[in-house]
Protein backbone atom coordinates (compact mmCIF):
# COMPACT_ATOMS: atom_id res chain seq x y z
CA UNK A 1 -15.12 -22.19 -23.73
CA UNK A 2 -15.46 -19.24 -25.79
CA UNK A 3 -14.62 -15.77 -23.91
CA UNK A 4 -17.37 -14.08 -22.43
CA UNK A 5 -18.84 -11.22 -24.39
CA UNK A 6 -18.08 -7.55 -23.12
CA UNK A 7 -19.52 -4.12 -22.60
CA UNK A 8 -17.83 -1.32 -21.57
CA UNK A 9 -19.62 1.36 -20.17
CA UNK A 10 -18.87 4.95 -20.95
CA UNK A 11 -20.30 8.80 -21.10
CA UNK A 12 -18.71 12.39 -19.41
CA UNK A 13 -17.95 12.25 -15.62
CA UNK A 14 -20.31 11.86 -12.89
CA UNK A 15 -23.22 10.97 -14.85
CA UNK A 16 -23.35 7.57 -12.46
CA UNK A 17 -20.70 5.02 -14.70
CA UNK A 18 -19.90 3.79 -11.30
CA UNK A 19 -22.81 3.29 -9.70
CA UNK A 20 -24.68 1.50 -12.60
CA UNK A 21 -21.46 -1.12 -12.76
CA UNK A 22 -22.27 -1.18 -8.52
CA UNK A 23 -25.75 -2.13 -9.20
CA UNK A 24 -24.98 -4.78 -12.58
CA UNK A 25 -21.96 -6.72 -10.13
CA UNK A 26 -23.92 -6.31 -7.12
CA UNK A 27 -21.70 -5.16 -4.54
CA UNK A 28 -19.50 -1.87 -4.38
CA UNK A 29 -16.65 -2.56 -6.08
CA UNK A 30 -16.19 0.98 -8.42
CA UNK A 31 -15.59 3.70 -6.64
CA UNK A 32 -18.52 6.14 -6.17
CA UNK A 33 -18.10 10.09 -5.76
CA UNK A 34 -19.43 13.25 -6.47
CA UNK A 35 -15.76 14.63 -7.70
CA UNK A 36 -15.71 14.02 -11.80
CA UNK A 37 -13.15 11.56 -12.98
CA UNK A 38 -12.60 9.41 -9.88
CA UNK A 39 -12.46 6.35 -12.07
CA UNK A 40 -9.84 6.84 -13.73
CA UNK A 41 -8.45 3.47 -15.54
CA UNK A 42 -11.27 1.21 -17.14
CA UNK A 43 -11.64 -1.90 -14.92
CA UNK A 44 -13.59 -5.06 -15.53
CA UNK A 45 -16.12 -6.87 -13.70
CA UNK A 46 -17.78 -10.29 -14.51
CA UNK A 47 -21.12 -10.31 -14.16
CA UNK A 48 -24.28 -12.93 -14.58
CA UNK A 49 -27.78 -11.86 -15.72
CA UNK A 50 -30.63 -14.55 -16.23
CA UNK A 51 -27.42 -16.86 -16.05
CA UNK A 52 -25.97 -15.52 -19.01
CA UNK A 53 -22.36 -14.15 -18.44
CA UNK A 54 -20.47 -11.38 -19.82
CA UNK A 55 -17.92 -8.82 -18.80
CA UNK A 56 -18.27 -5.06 -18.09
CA UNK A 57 -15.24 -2.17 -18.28
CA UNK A 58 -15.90 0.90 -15.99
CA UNK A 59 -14.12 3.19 -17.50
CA UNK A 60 -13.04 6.65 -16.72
CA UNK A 61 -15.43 10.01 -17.50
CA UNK A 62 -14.71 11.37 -21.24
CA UNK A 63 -14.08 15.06 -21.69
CA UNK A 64 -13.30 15.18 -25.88
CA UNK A 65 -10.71 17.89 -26.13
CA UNK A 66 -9.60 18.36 -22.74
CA UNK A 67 -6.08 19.06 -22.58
CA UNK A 68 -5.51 17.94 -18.86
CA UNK A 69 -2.68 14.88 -18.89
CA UNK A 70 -4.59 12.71 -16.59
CA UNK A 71 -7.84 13.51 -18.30
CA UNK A 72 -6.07 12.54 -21.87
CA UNK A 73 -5.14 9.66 -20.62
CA UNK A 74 -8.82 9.14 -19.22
CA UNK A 75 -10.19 9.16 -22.95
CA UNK A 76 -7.79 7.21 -24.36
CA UNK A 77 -8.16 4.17 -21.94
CA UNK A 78 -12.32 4.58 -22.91
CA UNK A 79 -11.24 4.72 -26.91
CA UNK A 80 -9.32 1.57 -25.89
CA UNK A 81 -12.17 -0.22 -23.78
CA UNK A 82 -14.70 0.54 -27.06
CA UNK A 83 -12.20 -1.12 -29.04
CA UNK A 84 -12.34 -4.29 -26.92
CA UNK A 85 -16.00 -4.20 -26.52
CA UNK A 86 -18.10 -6.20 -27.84
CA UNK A 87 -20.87 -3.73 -26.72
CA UNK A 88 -21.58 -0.31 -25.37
CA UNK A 89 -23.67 1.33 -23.10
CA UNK A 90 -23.54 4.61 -22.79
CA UNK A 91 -24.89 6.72 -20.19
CA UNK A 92 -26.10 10.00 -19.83
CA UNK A 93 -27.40 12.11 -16.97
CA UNK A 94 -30.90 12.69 -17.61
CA UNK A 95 -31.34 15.63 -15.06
CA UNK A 96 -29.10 17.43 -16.76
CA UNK A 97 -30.55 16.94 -20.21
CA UNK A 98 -28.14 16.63 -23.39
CA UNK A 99 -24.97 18.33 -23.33
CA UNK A 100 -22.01 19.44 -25.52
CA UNK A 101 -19.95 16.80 -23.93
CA UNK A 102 -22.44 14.30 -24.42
CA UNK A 103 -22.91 15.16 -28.42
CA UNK A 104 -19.11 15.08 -28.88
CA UNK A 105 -18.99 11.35 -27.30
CA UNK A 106 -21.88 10.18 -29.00
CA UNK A 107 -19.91 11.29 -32.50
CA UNK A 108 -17.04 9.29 -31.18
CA UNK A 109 -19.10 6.34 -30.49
CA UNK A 110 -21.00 6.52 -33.68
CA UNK A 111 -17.52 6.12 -35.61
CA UNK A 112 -17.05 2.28 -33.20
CA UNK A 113 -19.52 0.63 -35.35
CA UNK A 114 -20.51 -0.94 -32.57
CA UNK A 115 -23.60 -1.72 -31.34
CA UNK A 116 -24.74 1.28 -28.68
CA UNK A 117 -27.16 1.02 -26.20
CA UNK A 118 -28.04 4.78 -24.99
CA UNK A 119 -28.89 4.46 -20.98
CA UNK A 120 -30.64 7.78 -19.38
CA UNK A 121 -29.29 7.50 -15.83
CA UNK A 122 -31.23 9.46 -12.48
CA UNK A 123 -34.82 8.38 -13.87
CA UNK A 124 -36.25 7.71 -10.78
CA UNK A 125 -39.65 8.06 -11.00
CA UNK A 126 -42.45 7.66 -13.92
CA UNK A 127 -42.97 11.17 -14.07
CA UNK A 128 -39.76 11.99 -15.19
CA UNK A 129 -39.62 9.63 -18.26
CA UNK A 130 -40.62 13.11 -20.33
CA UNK A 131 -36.71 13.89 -19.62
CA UNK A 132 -35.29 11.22 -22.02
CA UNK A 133 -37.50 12.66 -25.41
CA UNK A 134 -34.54 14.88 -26.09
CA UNK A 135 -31.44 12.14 -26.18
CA UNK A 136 -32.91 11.24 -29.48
CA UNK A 137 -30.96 13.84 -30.91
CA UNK A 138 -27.71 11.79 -29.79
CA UNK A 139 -28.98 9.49 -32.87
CA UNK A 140 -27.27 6.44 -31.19
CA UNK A 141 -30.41 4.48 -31.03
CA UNK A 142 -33.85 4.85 -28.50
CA UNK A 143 -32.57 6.51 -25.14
CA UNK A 144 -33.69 3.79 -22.26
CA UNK A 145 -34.50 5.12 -18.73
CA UNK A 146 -32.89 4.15 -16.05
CA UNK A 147 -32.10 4.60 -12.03
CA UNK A 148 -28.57 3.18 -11.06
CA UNK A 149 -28.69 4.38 -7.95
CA UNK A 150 -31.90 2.89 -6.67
CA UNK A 151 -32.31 -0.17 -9.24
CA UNK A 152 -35.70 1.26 -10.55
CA UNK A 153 -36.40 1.71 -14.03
CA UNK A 154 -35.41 -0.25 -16.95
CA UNK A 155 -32.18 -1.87 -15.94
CA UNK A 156 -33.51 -4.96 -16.12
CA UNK A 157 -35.00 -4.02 -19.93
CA UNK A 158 -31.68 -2.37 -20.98
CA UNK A 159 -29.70 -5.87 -19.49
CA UNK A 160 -32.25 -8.25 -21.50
CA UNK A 161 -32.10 -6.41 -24.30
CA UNK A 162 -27.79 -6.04 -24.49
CA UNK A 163 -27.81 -9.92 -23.91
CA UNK A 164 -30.17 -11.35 -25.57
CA UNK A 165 -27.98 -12.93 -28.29
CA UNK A 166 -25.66 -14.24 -25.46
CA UNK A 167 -25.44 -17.59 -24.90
CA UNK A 168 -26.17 -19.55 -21.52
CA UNK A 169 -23.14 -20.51 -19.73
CA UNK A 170 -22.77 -22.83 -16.70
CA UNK A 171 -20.64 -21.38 -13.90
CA UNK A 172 -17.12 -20.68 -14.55
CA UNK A 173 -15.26 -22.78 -12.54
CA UNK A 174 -11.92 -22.30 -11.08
CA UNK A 175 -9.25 -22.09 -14.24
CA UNK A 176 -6.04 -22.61 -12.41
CA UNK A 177 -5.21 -18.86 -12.81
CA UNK A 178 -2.54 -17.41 -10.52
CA UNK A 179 -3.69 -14.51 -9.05
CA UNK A 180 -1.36 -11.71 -8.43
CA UNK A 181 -1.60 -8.18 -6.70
CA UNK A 182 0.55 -5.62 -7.48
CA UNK A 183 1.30 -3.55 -4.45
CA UNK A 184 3.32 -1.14 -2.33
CA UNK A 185 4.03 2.62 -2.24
CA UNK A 186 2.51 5.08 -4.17
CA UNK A 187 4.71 6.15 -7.44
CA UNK A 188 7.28 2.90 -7.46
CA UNK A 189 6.19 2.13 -10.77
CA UNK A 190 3.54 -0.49 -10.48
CA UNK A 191 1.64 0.87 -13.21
CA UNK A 192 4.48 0.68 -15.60
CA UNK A 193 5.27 -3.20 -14.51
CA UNK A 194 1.96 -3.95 -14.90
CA UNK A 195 1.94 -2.31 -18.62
CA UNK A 196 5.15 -3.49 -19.32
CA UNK A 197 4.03 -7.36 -18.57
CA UNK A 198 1.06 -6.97 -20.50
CA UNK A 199 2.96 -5.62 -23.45
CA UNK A 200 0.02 -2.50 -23.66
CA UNK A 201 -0.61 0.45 -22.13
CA UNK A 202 -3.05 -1.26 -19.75
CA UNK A 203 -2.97 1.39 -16.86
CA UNK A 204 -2.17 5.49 -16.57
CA UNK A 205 1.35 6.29 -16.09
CA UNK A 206 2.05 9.37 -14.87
CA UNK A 207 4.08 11.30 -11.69
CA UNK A 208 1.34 12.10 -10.05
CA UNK A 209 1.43 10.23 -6.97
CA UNK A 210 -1.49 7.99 -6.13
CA UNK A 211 -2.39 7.96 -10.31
CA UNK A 212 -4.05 5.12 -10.12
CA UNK A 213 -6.62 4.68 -7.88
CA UNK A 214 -8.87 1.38 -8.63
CA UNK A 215 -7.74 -2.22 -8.43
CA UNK A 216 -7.68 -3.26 -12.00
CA UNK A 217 -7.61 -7.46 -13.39
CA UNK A 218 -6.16 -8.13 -16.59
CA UNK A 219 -5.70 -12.13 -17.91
CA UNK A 220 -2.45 -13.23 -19.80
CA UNK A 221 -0.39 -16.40 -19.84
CA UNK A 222 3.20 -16.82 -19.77
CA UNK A 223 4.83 -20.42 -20.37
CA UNK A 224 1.34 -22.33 -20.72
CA UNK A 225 0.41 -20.66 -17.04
CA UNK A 226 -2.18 -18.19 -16.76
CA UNK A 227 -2.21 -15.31 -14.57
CA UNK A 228 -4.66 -12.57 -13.60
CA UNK A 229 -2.60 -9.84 -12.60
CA UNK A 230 -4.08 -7.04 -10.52
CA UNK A 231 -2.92 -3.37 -10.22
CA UNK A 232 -3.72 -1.70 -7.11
CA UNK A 233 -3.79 1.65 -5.51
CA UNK A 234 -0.59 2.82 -3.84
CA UNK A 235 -0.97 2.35 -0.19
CA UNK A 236 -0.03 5.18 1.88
CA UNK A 237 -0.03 5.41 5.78
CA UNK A 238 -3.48 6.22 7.28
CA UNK A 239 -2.55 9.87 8.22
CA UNK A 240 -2.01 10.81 4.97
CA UNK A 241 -5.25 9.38 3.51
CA UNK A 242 -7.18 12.61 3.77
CA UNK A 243 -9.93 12.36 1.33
CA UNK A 244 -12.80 9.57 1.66
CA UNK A 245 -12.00 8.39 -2.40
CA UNK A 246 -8.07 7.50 -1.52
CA UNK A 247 -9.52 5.69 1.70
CA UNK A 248 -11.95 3.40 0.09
CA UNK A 249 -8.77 3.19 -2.80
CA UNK A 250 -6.51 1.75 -0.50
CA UNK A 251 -8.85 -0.10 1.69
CA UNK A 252 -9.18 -2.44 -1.73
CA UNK A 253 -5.64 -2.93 -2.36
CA UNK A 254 -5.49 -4.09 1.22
CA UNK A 255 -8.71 -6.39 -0.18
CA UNK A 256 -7.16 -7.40 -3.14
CA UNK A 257 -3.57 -8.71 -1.11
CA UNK A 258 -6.49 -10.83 0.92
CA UNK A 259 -7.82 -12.23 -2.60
CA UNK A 260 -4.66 -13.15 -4.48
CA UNK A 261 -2.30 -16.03 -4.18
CA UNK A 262 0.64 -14.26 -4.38
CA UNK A 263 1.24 -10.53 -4.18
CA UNK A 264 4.51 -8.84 -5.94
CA UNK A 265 5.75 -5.90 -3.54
CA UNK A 266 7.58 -3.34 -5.41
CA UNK A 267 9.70 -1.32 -3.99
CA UNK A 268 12.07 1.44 -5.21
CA UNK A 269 15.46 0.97 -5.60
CA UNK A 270 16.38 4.61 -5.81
CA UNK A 271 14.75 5.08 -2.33
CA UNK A 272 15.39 1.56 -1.03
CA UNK A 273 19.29 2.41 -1.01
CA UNK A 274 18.80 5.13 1.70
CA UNK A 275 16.57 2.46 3.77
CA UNK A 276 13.66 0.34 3.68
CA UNK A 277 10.76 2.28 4.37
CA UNK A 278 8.31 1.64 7.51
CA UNK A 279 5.42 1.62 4.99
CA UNK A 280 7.27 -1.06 2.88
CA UNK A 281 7.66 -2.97 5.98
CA UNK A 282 4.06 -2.79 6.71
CA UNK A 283 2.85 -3.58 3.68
CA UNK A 284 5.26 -6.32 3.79
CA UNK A 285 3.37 -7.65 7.34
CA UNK A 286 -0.59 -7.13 5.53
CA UNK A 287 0.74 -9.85 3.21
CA UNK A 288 2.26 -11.96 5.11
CA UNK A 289 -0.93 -11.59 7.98
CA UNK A 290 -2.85 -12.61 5.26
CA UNK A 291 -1.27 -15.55 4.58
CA UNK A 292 -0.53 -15.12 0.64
CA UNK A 293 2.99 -15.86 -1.28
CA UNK A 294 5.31 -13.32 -1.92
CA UNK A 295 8.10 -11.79 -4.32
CA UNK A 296 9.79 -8.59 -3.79
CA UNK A 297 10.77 -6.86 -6.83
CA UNK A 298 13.24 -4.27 -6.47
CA UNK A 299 12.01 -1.56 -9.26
CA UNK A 300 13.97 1.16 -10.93
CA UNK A 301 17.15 -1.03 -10.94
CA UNK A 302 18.61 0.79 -13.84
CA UNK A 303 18.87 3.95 -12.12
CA UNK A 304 21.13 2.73 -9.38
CA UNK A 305 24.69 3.99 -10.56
CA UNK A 306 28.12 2.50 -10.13
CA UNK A 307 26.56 -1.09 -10.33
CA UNK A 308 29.22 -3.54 -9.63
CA UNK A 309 29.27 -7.37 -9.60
CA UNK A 310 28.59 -7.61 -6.25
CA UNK A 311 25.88 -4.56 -5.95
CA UNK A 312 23.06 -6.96 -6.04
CA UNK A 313 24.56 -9.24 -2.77
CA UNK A 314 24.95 -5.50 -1.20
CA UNK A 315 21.78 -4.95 -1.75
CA UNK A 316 20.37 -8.05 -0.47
CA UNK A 317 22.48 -8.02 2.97
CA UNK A 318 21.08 -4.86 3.09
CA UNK A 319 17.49 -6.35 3.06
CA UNK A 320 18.05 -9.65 5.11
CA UNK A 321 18.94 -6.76 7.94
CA UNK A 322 16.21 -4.39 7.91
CA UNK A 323 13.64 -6.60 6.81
CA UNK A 324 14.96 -10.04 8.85
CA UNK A 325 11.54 -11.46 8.77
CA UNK A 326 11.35 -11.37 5.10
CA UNK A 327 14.38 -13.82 4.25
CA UNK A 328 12.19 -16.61 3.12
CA UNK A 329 10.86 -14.21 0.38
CA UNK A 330 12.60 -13.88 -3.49
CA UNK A 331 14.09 -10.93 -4.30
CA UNK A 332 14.65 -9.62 -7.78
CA UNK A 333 16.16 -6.76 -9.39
CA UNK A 334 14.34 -5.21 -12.21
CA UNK A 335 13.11 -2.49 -14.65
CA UNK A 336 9.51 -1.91 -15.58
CA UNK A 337 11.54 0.57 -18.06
CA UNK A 338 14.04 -1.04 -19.54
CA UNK A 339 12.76 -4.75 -19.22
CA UNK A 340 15.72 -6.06 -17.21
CA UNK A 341 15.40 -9.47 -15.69
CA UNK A 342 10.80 -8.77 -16.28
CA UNK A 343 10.31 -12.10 -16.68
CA UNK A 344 11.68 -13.19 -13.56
CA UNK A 345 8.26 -12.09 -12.40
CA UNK A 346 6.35 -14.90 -13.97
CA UNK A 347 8.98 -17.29 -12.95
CA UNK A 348 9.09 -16.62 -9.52
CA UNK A 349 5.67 -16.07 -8.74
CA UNK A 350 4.93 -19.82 -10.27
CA UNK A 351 7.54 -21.01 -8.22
CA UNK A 352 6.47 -19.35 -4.97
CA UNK A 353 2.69 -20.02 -5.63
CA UNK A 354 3.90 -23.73 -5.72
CA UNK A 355 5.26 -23.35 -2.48
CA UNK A 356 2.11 -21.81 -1.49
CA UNK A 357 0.26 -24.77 -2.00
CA UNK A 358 3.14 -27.64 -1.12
CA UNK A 359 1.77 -30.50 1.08
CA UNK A 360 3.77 -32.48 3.08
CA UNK A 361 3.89 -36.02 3.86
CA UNK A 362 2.19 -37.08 7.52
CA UNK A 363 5.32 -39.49 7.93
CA UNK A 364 7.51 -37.38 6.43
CA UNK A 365 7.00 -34.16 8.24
CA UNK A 366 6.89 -36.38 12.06
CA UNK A 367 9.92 -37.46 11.10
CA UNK A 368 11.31 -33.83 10.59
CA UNK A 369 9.74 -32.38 13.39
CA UNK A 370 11.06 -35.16 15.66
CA UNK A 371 14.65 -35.20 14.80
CA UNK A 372 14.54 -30.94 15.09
CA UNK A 373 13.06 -31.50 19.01
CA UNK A 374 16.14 -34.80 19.50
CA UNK A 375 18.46 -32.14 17.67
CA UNK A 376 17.48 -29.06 20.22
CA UNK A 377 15.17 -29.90 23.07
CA UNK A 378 13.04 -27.15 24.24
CA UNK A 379 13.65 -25.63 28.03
CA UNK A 380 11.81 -27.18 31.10
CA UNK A 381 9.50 -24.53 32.19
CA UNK A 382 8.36 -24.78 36.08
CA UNK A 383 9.43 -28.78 36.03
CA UNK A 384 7.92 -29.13 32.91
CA UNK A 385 9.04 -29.51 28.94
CA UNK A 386 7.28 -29.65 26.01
CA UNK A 387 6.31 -32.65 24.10
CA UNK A 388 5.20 -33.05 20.72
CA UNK A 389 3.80 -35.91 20.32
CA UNK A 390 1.88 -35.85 16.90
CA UNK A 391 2.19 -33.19 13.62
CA UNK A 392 -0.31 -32.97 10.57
CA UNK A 393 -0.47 -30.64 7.71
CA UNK A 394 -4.22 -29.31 7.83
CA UNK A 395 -3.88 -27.40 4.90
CA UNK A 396 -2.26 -25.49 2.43
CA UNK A 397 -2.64 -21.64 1.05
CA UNK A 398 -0.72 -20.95 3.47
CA UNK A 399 0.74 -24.40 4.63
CA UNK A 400 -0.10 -24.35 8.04
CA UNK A 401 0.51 -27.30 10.68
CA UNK A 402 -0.92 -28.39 13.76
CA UNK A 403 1.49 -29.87 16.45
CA UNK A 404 -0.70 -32.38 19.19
CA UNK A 405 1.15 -31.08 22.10
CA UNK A 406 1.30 -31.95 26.07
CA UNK A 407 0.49 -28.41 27.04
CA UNK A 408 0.21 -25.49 24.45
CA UNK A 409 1.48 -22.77 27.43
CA UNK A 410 4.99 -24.88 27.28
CA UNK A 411 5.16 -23.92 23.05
CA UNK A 412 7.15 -20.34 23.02
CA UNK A 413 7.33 -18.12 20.32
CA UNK A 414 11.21 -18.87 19.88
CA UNK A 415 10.83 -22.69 19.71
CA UNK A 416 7.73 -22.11 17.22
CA UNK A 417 10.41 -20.30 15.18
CA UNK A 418 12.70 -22.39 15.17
CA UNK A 419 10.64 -25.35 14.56
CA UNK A 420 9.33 -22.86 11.17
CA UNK A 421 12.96 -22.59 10.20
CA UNK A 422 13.49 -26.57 10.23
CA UNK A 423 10.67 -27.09 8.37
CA UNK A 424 11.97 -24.45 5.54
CA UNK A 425 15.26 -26.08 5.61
CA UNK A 426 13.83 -29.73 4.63
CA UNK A 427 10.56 -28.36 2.54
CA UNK A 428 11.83 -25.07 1.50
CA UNK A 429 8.60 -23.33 1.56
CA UNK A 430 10.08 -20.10 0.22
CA UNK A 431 7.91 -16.76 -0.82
CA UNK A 432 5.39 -18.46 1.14
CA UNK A 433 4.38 -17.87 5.21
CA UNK A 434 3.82 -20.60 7.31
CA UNK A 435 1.43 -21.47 9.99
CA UNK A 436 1.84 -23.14 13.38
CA UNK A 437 -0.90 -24.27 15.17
CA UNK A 438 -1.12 -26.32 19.26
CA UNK A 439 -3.67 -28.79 20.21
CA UNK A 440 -3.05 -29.82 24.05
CA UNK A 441 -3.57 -33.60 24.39
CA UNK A 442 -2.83 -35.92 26.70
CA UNK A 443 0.21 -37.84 26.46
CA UNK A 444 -1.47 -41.38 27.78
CA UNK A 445 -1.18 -44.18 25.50
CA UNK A 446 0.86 -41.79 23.10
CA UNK A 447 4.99 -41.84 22.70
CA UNK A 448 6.37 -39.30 24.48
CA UNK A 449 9.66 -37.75 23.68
C-alpha cells in the first residue's frame, strides 16, 4: 500500500491550527489555548474523510523573523512539515482580517510549490462571509470560509476539495508496528533520543524544561521491524503542574504509556547517581499499572566521569536497591549525544515486546506452577492451606494467568510473588509485568495437592 497522502496545516499563532485538526480527527487530541504557540512541534494525525485517508501535521504558530529560540525552532519544524506535505492548508483568522504575519507566511508558502488551500477560520455565521473578500490579496488561491470551532461552514467543501484526487482506501489494518512511548522527567533528553533514532531533527531541543509539550508519532524501521515511536511531554508531579496547557500535556503522556506496547523510561544519569527520583519511581509504577513492557535507558551516560569497568554493575546494584520492583526490567546505558550503545534501544524493546506477548503452554505452565507449590507449600491459615488446583494463561499484553483455587482469601500477596518469580525463572518474561488472577472452585472431583 502506497503511503497515505499528507497535509500539514499551518498560519501565525492562535488563529485555531489546533482546533481545526480537533474537529478533522474528531476528538481532542491537539492542544487548544488562548496563549500563542502552545503547539509547539508539528504532530500528525490520521484521519478518514468520505473513506478516503490521509495524514495531517499540526504544526506550531509561524512568526517569520522572530528571534525567540523556541519560536525559531517553531518555524523551522513548519518549513520542515511543508516540505513533507503533500498539501497545505493554511489558515487565517478571519476576525482579525489580513495581517503582516499572515503576508510574510503566505510569501513563504508561495516559494513550496505546493498546492495551498487558503482556510478563513472564526466564520461562523453567513453574515460574516464579507470578511474573507480581503485574503485575496494573500494570492495563494480563493480564501474558503470556515468555523473550526463549531464545524459550520465549509469544512466539509475545503476537505472534498483537498482530497478529491485521493484514492479510496480500505481500513488500515494492524501493521505489526511496535509502539513505543518515550517518557519520564522533564529535561532527561527524550527529545534528543527521539531525534537521534530518527536520524533528523524530529522534535525541539532546547533547556527549557517541559520544551516539548505534545505527544508526537513518527514511523521508522530498524532490522526489518517497524516501530512508531512516540515523544511525550515530561511528566512532572501534580503540584507543580500549575497551568491548565502542562496539565492536559501530561495527562497524554500518561495516555500515550496506556496506548503503547512498550514504553522506554529515561532517566538521567547525572541525577540518577545522587538517587533515583520519587517521580522516576512513579512513572515507573503508571507503566507497569498499565500493564505495558518496559526498558530503562539510563541517558547522559557520557557525562558520568571516572567510568571504570565495573561502573555500569555499580550502577545497576544501585538500581536493583532503590527500585527492587523493577529487576525484571532491561537496563541500558546510553547517549542520545554521542550515540553510545543507541541501538540497544531497538534491540531491547523487540525483545521485551516479545516477552510482552509470550504464551505459555496449558501443560507446560501446570507443570511449573505445581512443582513451585511441592517445592514451597504455602502456610495453613485458620486449619486451612491453599490449593491450586488448575492454571491457564488467559491472555497476553500483559501475560496474565488465572490460578482455579480452593479459596482465593488463602492466596497472599507474598505467595502470589513468589509464584510471579517462578514463573520468570522458567519463562523469563523480562521488561514485561505479569498478572495473577484467583477463581475459587471447588476441589470435588478435582486433584488436590
Amino acid at each position: 500500500m502506497n503511503r497515505k497522502p499528507i497535509i500539514a496545516v499551518v498560519g501565525r499563532p492562535n488563529v485555531g491550527k489546533s482546533t481545526f485538526v480537533n474537529r478533522l480527527v474528531g476528538k481532542r487530541q491537539s492542544i487548544v489555548d488562548d496563549l500563542p504557540g502552545v503547539t509547539r512541534d508539528r504532530i500528525y494525525f490520521d484521519v478518514e474523510w468520505q473513506h478516503k485517508q490521509f495524514t495531517v501535521i499540526d504544526t506550531g504558530g509561524i512568526v517569520p523573523g522572530d528571534e525567540d529560540e523556541i519560536m525559531l525552532s517553531i518555524y523551522d519544524q513548519a518549513k520542515i512539515a511543508c516540505e513533507e506535505a503533500d498539501k497545505i492548508i493554511f489558515l487565517v483568522d478571519g476576525i482579525d482580517g489580513v495581517t503582516p504575519v499572515d503576508e510574510d507566511i503566505a510569501n513563504i508558502l508561495r516559494q513550496s510549490d505546493k498546492p495551498i488551500f487558503l482556510a478563513v477560520n472564526k466564520v461562523d455565521s453567513h453574515n460574516q462571509i464579507t470578511m474573507i473578500s480581503d485574503f485575496y490579496s494573500l494570492a495563494v488561491g480563493e480564501p474558503i470560509a470556515i468555523s473550526a470551532l463549531h464545524g459550520s461552514g465549509g469544512v466539509g467543501d475545503l476537505l472534498d476539495e483537498i482530497t478529491k484526487d485521493f484514492e479510496q482506501e480500505e481500513t488500515v489494518q494492524e501493521d505489526g508496528s511496535i509502539k513505543l512511548a518515550i517518557v519520564g522527567r522533564p529535561n532527561a533528553g527524550k527529545s534528543s533520543i527521539v531525534n537521534a533514532l530518527l536520524g533528523e531533527k524530529r522534535v525541539i531541543v532546547s533547556d527549557v524544561s517541559g520544551t516539548t509539550r505534545d505527544s508526537i508519532d513518527s514511523r521508522l524501521t530498524y532490522n526489518e521491524q517497524e516501530f512508531v515511536i512516540v515523544d511525550t511531554a515530561g511528566i512532572r508531579k501534580k503540584a507543580k503542574v500549575d497551568y491548565g496547557v502542562e496539565k492536559f500535556a501530561v495527562d497524554r503522556a500518561i495516555r500515550s504509556i496506556r496506548e503503547c506496547d512498550v514504553a522506554l523510561l529515561v532517566i538521567d544519569a547525572t541525577e540518577a547517581v545522587n538517587g533515583i527520583s520519587d517521580q522516576d519511581k512513579k512513572i515507573a509504577s503508571i507503566i507497569t499499572e498499565a500493564g505495558k513492557g518496559m526498558v530503562i535507558a539510563i541517558n547522559k551516560w557520557d557525562l558520568i566521569e571516572d567510568k571504570k569497568s565495573n561502573t555500569i554493575n555499580k550502577f545497576e546494584k544501585k538500581l536493583e536497591n532503590e527500585i527492587p520492583f523493577l529487576s525484571y526490567v532491561p537496563k541500558i546505558y546510553i547517549s542520545a549525544v554521542t550515540h553510545q550503545r543507541l541501538n540497544q534501544v531497538f534491540t531491547r524493546v523487540t525483545e521485551v515486546q516479545a516477552e510482552h506477548s509470550k504464551r505459555v503452554s496449558t501443560g507446560l505452565l501446570n507443570k511449573v506452577i505445581n512443582e513451585a507449590y511441592a517445592l514451597n507449600p504455602p502456610q495453613t491459615i485458620r486449619n486451612k492451606r491453599l490449593k491450586i488446583m488448575y492454571s491457564t494463561q488467559a491472555s497476553t499484553e500483559p501475560p496474565t494467568f488465572i490460578l482455579f483455587v480452593n479459596g482465593e482469601s488463602l492466596l497472599k500477596d507474598h505467595y502470589k510473588r513468589y509464584m510471579e518469580n517462578k514463573l520468570r525463572e522458567a519463562f523469563g518474561f523480562f521488561g514485561t509485568p505479569i498478572r495473577i488472577a484467583v477463581r475459587e472452585r471447588s476441589e470435588k472431583g478435582r486433584g488436590a495437592k
